[in-house]
N, C-alpha and C. Protein backbone atom coordinates (compact mmCIF):
# COMPACT_ATOMS: atom_id res chain seq x y z
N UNK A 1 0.35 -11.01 -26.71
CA UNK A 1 0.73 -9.64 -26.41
C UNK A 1 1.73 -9.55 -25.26
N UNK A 2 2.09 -10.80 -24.67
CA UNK A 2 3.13 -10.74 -23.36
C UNK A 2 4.26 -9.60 -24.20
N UNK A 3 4.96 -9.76 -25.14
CA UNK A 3 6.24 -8.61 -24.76
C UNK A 3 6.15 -7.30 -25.28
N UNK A 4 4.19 -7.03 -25.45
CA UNK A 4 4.15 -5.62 -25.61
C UNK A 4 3.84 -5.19 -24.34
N UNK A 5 3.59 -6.20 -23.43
CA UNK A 5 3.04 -5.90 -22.05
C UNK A 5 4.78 -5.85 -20.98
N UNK A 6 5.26 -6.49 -21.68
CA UNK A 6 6.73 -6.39 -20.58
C UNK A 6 7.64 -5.19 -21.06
N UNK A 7 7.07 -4.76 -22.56
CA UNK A 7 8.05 -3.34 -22.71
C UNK A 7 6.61 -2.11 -21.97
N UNK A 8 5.46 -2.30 -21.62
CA UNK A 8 4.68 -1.33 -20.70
C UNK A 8 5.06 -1.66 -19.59
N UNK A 9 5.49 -2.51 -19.03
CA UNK A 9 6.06 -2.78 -17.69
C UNK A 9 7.20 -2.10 -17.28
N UNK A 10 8.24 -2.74 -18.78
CA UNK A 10 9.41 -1.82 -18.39
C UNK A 10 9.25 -0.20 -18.64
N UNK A 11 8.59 0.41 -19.57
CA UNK A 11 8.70 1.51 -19.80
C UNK A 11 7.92 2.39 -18.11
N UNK A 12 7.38 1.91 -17.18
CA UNK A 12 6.41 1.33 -15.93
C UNK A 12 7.71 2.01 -14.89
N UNK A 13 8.16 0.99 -14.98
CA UNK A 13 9.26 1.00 -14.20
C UNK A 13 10.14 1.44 -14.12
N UNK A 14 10.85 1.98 -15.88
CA UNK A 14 11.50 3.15 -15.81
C UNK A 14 11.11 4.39 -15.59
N UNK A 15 10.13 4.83 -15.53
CA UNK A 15 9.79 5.86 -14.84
C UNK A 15 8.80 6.09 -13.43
N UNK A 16 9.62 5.24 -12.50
CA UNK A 16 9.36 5.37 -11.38
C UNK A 16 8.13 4.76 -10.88
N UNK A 17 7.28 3.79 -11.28
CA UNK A 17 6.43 3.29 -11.01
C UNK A 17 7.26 1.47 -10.16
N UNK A 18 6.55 1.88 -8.85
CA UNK A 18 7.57 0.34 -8.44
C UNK A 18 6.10 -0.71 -7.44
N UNK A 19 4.67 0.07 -7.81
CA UNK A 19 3.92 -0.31 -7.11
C UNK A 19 2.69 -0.88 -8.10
N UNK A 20 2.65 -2.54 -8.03
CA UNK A 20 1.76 -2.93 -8.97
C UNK A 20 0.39 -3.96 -8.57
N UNK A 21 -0.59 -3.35 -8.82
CA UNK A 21 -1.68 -3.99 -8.12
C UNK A 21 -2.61 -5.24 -9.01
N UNK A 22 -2.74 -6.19 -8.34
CA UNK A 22 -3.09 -7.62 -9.42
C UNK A 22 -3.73 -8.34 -8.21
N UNK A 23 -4.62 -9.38 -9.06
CA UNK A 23 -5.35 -10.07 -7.92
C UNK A 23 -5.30 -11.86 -8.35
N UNK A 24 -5.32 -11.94 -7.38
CA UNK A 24 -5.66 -13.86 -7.91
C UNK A 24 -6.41 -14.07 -8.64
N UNK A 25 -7.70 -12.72 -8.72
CA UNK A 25 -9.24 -13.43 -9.65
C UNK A 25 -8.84 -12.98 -11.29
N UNK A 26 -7.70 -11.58 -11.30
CA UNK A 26 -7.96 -11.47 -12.42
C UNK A 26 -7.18 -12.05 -14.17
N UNK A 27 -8.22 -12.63 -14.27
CA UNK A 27 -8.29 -13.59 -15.69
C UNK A 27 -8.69 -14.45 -14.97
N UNK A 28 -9.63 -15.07 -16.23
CA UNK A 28 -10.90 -16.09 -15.96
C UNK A 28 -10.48 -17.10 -16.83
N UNK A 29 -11.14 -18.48 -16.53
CA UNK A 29 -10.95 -19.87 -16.88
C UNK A 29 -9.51 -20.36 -17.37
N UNK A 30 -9.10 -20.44 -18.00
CA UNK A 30 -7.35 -21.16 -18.12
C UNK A 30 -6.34 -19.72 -17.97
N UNK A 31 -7.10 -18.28 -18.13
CA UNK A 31 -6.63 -17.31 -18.17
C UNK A 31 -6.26 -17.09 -16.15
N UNK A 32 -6.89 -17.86 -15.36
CA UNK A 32 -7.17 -17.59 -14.19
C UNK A 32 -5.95 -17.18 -13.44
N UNK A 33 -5.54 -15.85 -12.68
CA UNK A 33 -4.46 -15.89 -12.41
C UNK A 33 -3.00 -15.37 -13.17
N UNK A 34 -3.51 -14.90 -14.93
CA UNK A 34 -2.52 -14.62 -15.47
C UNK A 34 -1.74 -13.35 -14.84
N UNK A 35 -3.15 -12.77 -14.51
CA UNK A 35 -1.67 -10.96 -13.97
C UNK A 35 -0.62 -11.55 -13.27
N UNK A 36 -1.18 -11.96 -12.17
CA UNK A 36 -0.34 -12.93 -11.33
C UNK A 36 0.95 -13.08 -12.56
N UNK A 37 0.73 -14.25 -12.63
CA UNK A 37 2.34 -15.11 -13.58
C UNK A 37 2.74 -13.97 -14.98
N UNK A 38 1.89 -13.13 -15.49
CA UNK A 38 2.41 -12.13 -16.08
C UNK A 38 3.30 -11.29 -15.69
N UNK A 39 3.51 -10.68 -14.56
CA UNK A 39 3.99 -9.91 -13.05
C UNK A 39 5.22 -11.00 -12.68
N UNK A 40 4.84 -12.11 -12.37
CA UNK A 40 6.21 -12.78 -11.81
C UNK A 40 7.48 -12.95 -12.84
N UNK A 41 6.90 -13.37 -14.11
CA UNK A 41 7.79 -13.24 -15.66
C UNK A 41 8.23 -11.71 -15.69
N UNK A 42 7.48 -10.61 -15.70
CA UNK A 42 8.49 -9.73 -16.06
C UNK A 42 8.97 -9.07 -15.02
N UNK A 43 9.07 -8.96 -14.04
CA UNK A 43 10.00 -8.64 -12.62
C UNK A 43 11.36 -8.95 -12.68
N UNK A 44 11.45 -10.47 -13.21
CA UNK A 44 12.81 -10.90 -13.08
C UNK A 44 13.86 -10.66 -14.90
N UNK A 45 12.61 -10.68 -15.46
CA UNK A 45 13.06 -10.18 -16.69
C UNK A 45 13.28 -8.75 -17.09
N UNK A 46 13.29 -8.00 -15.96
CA UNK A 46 13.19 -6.18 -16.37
C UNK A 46 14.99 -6.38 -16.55
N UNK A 47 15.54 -5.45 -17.39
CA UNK A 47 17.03 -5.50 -17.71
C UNK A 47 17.70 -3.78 -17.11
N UNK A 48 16.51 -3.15 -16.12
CA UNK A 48 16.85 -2.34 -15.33
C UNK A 48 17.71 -2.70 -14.19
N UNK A 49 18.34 -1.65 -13.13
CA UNK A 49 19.25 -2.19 -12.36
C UNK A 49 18.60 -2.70 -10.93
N UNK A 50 19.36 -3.56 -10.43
CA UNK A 50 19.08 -4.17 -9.04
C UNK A 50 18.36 -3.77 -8.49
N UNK A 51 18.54 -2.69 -7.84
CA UNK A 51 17.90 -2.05 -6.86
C UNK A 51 16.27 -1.70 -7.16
N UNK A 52 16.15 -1.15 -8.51
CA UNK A 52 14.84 -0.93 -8.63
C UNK A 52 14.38 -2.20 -8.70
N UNK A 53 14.82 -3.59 -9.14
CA UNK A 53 13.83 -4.68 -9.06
C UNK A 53 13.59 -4.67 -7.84
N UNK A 54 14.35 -4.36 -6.85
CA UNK A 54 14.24 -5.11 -5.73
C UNK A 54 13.25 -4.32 -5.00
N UNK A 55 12.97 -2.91 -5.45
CA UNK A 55 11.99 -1.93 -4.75
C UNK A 55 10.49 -2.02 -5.16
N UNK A 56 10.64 -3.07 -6.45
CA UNK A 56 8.87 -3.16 -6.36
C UNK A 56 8.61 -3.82 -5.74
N UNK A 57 6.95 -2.93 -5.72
CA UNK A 57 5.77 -3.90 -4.30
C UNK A 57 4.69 -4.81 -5.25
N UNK A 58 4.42 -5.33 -5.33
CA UNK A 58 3.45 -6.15 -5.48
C UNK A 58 2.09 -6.35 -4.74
N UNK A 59 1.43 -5.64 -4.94
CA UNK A 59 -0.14 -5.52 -4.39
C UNK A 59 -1.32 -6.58 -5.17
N UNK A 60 -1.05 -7.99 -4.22
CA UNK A 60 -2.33 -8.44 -5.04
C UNK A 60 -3.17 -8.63 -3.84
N UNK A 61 -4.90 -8.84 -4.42
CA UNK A 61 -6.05 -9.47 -3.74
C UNK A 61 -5.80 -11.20 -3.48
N UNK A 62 -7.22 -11.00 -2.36
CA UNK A 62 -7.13 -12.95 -3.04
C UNK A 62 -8.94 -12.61 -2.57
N UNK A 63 -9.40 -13.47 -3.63
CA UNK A 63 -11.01 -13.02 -3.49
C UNK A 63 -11.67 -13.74 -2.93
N UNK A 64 -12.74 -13.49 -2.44
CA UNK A 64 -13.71 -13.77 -1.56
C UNK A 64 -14.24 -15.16 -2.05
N UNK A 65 -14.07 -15.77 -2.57
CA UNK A 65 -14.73 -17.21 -3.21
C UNK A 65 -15.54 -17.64 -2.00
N UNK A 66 -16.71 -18.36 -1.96
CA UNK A 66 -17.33 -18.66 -1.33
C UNK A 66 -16.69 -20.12 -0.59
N UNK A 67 -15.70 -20.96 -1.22
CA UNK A 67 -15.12 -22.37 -0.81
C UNK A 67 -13.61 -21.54 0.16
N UNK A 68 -13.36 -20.20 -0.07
CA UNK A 68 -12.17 -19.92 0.95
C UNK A 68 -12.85 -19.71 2.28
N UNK A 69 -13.34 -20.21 3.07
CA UNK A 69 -13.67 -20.17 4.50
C UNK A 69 -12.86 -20.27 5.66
N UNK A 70 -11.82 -21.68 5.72
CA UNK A 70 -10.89 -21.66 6.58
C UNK A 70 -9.46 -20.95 6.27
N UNK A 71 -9.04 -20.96 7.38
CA UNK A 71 -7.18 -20.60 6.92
C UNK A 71 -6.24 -21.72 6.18
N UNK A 72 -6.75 -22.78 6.25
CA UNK A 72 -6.01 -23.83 5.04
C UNK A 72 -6.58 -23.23 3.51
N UNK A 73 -7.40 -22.68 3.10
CA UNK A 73 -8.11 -22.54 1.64
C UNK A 73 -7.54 -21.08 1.46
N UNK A 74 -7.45 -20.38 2.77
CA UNK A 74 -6.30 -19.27 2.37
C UNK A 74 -5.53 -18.88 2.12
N UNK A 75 -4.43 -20.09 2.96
CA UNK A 75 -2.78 -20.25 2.86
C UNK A 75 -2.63 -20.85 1.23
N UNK A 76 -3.68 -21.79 1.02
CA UNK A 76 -3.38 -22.51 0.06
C UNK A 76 -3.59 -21.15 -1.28
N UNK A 77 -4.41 -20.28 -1.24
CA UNK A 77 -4.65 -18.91 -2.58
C UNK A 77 -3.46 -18.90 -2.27
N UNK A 78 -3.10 -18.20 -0.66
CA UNK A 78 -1.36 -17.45 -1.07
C UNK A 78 -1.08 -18.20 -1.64
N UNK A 79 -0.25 -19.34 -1.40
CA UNK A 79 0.80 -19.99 -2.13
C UNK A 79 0.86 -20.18 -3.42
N UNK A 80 -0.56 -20.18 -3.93
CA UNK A 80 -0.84 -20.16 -5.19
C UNK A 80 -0.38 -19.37 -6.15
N UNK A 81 -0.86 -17.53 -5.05
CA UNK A 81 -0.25 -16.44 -6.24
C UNK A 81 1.48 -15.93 -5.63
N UNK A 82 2.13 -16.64 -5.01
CA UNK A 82 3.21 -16.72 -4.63
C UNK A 82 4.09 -17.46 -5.66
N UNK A 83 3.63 -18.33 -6.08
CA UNK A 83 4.27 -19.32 -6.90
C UNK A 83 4.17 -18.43 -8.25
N UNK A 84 2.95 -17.94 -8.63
CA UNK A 84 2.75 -17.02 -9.64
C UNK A 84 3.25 -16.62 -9.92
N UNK A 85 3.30 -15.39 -8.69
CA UNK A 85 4.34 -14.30 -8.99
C UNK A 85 5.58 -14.54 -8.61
N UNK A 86 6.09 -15.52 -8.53
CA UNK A 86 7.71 -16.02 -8.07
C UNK A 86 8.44 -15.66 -7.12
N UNK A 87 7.75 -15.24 -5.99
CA UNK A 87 8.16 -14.39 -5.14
C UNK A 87 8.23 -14.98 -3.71
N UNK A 88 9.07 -15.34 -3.06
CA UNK A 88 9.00 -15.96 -1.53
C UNK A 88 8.22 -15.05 -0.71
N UNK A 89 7.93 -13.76 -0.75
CA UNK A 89 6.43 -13.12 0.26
C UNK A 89 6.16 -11.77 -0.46
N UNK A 90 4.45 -11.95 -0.40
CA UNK A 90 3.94 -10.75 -1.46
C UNK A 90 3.95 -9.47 -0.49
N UNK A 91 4.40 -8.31 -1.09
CA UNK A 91 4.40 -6.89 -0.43
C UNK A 91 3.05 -7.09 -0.01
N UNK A 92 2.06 -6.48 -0.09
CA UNK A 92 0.55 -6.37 0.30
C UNK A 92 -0.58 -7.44 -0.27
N UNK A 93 -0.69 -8.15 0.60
CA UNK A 93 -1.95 -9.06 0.79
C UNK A 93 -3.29 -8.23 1.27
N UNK A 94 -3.97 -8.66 0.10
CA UNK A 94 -5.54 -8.00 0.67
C UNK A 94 -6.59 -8.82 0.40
N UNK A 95 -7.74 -8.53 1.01
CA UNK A 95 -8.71 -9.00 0.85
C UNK A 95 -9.92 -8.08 -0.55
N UNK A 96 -10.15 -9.01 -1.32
CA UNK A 96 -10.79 -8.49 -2.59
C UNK A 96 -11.78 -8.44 -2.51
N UNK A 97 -12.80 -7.63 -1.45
CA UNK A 97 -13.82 -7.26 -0.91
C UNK A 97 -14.69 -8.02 -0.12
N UNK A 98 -15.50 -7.24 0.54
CA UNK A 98 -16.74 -7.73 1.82
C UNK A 98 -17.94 -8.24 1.63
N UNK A 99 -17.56 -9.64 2.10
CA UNK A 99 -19.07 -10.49 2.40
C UNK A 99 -19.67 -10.57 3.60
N UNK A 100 -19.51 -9.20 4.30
CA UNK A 100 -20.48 -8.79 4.93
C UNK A 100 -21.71 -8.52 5.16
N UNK A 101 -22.42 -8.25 3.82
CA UNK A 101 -23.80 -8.54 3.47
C UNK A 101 -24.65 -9.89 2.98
N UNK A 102 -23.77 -10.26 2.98
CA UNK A 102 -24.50 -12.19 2.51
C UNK A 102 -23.54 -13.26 3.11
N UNK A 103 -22.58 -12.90 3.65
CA UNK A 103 -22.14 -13.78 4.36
C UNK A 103 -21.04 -13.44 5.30
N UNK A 104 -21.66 -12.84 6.69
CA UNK A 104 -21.14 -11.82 7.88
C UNK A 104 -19.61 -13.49 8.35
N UNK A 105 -20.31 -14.40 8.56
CA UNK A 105 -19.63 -15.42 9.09
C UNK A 105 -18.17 -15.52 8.47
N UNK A 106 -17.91 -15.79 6.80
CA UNK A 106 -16.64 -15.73 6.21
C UNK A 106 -15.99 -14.40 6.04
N UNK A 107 -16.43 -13.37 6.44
CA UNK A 107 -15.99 -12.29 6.37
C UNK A 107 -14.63 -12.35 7.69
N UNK A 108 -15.53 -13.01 8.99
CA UNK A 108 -14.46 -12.71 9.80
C UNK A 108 -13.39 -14.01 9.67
N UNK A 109 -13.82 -15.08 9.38
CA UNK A 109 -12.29 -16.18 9.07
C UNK A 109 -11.54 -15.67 7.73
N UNK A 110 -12.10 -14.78 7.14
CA UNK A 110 -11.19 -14.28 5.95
C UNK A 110 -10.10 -13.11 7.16
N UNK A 111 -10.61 -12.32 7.68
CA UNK A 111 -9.86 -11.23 8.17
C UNK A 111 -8.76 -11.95 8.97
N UNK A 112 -9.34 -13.20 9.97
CA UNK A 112 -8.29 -14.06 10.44
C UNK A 112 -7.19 -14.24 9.68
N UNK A 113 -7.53 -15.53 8.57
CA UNK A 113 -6.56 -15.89 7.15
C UNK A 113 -5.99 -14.48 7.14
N UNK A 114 -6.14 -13.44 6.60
CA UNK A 114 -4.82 -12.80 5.83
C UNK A 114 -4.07 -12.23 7.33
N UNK A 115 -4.60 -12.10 8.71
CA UNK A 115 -3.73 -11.68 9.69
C UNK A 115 -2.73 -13.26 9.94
N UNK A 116 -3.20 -13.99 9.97
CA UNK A 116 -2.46 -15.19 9.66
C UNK A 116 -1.38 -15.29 8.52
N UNK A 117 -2.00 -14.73 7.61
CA UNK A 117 -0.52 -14.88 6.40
C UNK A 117 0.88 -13.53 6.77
N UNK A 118 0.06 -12.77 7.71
CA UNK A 118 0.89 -11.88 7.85
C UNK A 118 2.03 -12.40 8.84
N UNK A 119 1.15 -13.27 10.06
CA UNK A 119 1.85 -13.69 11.29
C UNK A 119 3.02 -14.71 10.42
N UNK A 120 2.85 -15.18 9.45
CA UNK A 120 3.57 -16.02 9.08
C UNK A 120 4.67 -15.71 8.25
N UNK A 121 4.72 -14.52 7.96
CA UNK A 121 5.84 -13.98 6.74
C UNK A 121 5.41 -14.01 5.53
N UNK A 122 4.32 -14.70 5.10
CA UNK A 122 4.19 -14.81 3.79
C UNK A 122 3.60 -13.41 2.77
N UNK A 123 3.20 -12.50 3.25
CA UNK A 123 3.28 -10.98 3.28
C UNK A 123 3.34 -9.82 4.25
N UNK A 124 3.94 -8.90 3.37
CA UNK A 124 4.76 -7.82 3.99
C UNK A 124 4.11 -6.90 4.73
N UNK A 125 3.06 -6.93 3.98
CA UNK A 125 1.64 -6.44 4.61
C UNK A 125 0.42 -6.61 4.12
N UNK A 126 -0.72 -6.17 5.03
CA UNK A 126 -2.00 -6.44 4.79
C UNK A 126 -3.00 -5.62 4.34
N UNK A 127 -4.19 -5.44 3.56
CA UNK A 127 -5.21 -4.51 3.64
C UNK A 127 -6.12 -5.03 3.16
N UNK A 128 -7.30 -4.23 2.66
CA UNK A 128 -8.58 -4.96 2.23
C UNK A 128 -8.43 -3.79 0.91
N UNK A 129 -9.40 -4.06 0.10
CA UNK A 129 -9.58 -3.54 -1.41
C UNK A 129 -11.63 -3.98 -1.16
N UNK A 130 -11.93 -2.60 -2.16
CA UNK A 130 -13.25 -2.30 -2.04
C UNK A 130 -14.57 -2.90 -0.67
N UNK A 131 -13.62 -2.10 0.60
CA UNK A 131 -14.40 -1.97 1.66
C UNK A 131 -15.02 -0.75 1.84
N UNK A 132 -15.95 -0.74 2.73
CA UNK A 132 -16.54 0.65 3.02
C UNK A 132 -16.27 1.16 4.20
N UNK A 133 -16.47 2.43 4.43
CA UNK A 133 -16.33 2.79 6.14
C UNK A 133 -16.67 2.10 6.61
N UNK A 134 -17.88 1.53 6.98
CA UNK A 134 -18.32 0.62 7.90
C UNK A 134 -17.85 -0.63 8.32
N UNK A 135 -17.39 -1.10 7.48
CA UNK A 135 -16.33 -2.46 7.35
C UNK A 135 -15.05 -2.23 7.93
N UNK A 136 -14.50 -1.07 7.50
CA UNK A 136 -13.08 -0.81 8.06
C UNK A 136 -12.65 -0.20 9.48
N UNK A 137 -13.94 0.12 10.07
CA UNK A 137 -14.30 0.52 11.81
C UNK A 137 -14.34 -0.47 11.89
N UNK A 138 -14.77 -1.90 11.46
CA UNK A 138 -15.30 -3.18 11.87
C UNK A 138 -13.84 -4.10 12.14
N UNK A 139 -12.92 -3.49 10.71
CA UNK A 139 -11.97 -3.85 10.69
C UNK A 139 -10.94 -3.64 12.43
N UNK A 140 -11.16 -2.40 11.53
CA UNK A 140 -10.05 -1.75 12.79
C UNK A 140 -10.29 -2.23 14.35
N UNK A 141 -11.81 -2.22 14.94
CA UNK A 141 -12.02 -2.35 15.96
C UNK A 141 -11.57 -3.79 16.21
């Protein structure tokens, strides 16, 4: 179904849609990651003009896996859905929700990791995806 999905992309994009949200988790087992590389294929393949390629954002997650703990297992997701999506730095890096309830400890080397990917250029910016108030005072503070 890829080029019924790149004429919804383009038809997406021709009408003013330049903001697209995808995560590292979604598609499972050899599928792992397809939005990702689905997204990086038709970006460069839209036959719209310059400027609008150049104005989409790219909003992906990178998820909470229980083996991402340090900032090496983080840098290493980015690069992963970087390569994906073909892109030298993703518009918005987020975190794909809070393990704050079963695991308070990786919650805060995750918040590190993506302020780290930020310090580094490798996205444009940062946020979290399905936090709660409470998390995001936690955040913020």
């Amino acid at each position: 179904m890829d080029a019924s999905l790149q004429e919804t992309f383009n038809l997406a994009v021709r009408n003013g849609i330049t903001l697209f949200d995808t995560a590292d988790s979604y598609g499972t087992g050899r599928f792992n990651g397809r939005s990702e590389m689905l997204l990086g294929k038709f970006i460069p393949e839209y036959k719209g003009t310059y400027k609008v390629r150049e104005n989409i954002v790219v909003a992906t997650k990178f998820a909470a896996y229980p083996w991402r703990f340090t900032f090496g297992q983080f840098l290493k997701a980015c690069k992963s859905s970087l390569s994906r999506l073909q892109v030298e730095r993703i518009g918005i890096g987020q975190l794909h929700g809070s393990t704050a309830n079963y695991a308070p400890l990786q919650e805060l080397s995750l918040w590190d990791g993506l302020v780290a990917l930020y310090e580094k250029g490798l996205v444009r910016a940062i946020g979290v995806s399905n936090y709660g108030p409470r998390q995001l005072l936690k955040i913020h503070d």
